[in-house]
C-alpha atoms as a PDB file:
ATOM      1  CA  UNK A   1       3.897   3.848  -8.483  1.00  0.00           C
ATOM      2  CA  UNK A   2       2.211   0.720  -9.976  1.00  0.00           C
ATOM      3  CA  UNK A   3       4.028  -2.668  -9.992  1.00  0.00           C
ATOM      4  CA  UNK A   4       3.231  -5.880 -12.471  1.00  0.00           C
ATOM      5  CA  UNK A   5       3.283  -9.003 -10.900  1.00  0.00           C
ATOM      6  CA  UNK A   6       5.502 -11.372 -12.291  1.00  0.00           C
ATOM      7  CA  UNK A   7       3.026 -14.061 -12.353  1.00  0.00           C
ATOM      8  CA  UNK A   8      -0.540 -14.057 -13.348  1.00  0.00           C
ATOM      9  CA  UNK A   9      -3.062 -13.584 -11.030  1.00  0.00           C
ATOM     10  CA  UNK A  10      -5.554 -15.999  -9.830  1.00  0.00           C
ATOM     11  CA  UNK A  11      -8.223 -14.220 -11.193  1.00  0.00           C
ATOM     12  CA  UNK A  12      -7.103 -13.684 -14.342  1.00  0.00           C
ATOM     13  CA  UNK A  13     -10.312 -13.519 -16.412  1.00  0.00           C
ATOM     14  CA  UNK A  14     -12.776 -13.113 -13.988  1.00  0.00           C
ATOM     15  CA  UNK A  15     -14.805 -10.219 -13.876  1.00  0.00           C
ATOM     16  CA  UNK A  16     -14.304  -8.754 -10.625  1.00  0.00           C
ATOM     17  CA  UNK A  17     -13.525  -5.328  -9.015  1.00  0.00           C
ATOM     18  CA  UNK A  18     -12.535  -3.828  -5.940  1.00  0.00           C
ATOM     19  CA  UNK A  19     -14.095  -0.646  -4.258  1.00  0.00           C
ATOM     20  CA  UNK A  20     -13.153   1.130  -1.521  1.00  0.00           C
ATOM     21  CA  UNK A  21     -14.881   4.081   0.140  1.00  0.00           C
ATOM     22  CA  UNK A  22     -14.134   6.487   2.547  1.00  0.00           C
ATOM     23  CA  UNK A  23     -15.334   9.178   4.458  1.00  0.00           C
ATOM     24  CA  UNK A  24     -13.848  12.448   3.064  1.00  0.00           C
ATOM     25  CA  UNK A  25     -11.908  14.191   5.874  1.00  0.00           C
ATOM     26  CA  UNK A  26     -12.082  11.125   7.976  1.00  0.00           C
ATOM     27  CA  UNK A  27      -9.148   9.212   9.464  1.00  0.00           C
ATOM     28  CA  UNK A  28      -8.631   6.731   6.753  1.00  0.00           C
ATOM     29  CA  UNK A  29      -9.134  10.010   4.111  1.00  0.00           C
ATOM     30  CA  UNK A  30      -6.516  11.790   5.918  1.00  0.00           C
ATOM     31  CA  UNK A  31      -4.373   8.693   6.705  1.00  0.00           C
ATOM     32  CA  UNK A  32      -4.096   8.131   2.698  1.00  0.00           C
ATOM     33  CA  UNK A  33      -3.485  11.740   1.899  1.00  0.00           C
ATOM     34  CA  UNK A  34      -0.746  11.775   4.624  1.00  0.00           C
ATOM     35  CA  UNK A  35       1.053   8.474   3.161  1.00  0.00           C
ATOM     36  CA  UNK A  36       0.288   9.427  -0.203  1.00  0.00           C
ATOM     37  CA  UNK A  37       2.348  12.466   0.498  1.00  0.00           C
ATOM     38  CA  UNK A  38       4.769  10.905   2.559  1.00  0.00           C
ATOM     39  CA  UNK A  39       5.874   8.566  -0.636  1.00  0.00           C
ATOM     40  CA  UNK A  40       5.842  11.697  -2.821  1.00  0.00           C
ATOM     41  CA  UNK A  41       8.547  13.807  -0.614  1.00  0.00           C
ATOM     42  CA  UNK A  42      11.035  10.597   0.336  1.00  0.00           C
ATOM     43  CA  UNK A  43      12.771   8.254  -2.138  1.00  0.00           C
ATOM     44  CA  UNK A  44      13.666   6.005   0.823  1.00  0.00           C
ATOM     45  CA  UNK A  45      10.159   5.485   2.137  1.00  0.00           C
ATOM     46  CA  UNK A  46       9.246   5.132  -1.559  1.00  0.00           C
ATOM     47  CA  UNK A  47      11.469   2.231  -1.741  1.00  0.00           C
ATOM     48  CA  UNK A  48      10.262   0.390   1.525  1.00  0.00           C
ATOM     49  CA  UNK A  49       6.812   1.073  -0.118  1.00  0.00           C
ATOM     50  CA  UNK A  50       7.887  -0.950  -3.685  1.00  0.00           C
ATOM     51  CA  UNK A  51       9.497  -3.614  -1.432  1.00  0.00           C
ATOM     52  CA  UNK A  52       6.641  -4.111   0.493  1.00  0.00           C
ATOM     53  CA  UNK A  53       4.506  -4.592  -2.573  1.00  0.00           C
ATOM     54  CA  UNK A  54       6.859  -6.817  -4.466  1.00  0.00           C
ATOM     55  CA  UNK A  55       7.587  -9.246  -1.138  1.00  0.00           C
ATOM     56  CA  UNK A  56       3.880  -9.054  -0.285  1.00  0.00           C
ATOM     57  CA  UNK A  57       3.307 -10.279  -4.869  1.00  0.00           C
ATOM     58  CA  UNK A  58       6.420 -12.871  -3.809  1.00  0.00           C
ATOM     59  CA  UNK A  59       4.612 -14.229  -0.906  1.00  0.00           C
ATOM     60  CA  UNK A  60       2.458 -16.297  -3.517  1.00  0.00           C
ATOM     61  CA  UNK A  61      -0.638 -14.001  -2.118  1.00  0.00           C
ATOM     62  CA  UNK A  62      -3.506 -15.559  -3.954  1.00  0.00           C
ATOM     63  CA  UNK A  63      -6.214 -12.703  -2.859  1.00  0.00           C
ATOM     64  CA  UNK A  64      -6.520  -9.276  -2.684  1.00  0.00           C
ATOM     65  CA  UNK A  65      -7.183  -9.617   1.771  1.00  0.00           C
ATOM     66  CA  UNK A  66      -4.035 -12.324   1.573  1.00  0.00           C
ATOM     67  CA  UNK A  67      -1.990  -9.544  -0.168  1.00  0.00           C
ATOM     68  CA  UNK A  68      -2.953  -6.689   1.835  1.00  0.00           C
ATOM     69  CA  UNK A  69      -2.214  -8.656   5.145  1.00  0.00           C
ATOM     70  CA  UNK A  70       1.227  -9.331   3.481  1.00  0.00           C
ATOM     71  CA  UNK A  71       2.371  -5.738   3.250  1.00  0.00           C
ATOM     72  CA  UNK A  72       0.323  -4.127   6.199  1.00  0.00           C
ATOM     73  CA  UNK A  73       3.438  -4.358   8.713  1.00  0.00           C
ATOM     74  CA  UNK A  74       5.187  -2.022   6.504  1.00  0.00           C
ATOM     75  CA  UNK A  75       2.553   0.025   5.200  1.00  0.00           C
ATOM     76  CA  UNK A  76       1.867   0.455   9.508  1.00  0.00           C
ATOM     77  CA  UNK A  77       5.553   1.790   9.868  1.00  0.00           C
ATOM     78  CA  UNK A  78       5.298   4.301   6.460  1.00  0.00           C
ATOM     79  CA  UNK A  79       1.761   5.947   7.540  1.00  0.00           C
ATOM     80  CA  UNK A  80       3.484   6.002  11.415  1.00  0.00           C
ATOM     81  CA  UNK A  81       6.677   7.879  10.033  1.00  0.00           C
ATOM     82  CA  UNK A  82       4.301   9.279   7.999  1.00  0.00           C
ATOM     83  CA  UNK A  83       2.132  11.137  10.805  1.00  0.00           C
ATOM     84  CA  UNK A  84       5.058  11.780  12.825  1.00  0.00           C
ATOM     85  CA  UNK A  85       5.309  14.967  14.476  1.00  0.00           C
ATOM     86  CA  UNK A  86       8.093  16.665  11.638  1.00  0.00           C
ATOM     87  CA  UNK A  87       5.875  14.198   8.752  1.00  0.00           C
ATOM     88  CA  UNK A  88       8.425  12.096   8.927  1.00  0.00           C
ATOM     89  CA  UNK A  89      11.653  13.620   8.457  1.00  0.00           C
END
């Protein structure tokens, strides 16, 4: 699910990137495949997700770090639901 902020973003014609790498297998590997899958099987923990991601754009986040630190409360509780016991729910 991809979301367009509603403003433009700071670094709007800047050449820039982000990359992120992971260990395949490794916790953070299997933490995304288990969230990934999470969002795929529940509409409501979809929904937190996209709410997360449009209060953390609403929040006036001006980096990529200042966004991230504005939804990681919520994307906490998804991947803990998310490695529950029954995979949450």
């Amino acid at each position: 699910m991809g979301l367009v902020s509603p403003k433009p973003a700071v670094w709007v014609g800047v050449s820039s990137f982000n990359l992120h790498l992971v260990s395949k297998g490794g916790e953070h590997w299997r933490n995304n495949i288990a969230l990934r899958d999470y969002l795929r099987r529940d509409p409501a923990a979809r929904l937190q997700y996209a709410q997360a991601k449009i209060a953390a754009l609403a929040s006036d986040a001006s980096t990529l770090l200042s966004y991230s630190a504005a939804k990681a409360a919520a994307i906490a509780a998804l991947l803990e639901q998310a490695l529950a016991p029954d995979g949450g729910g």
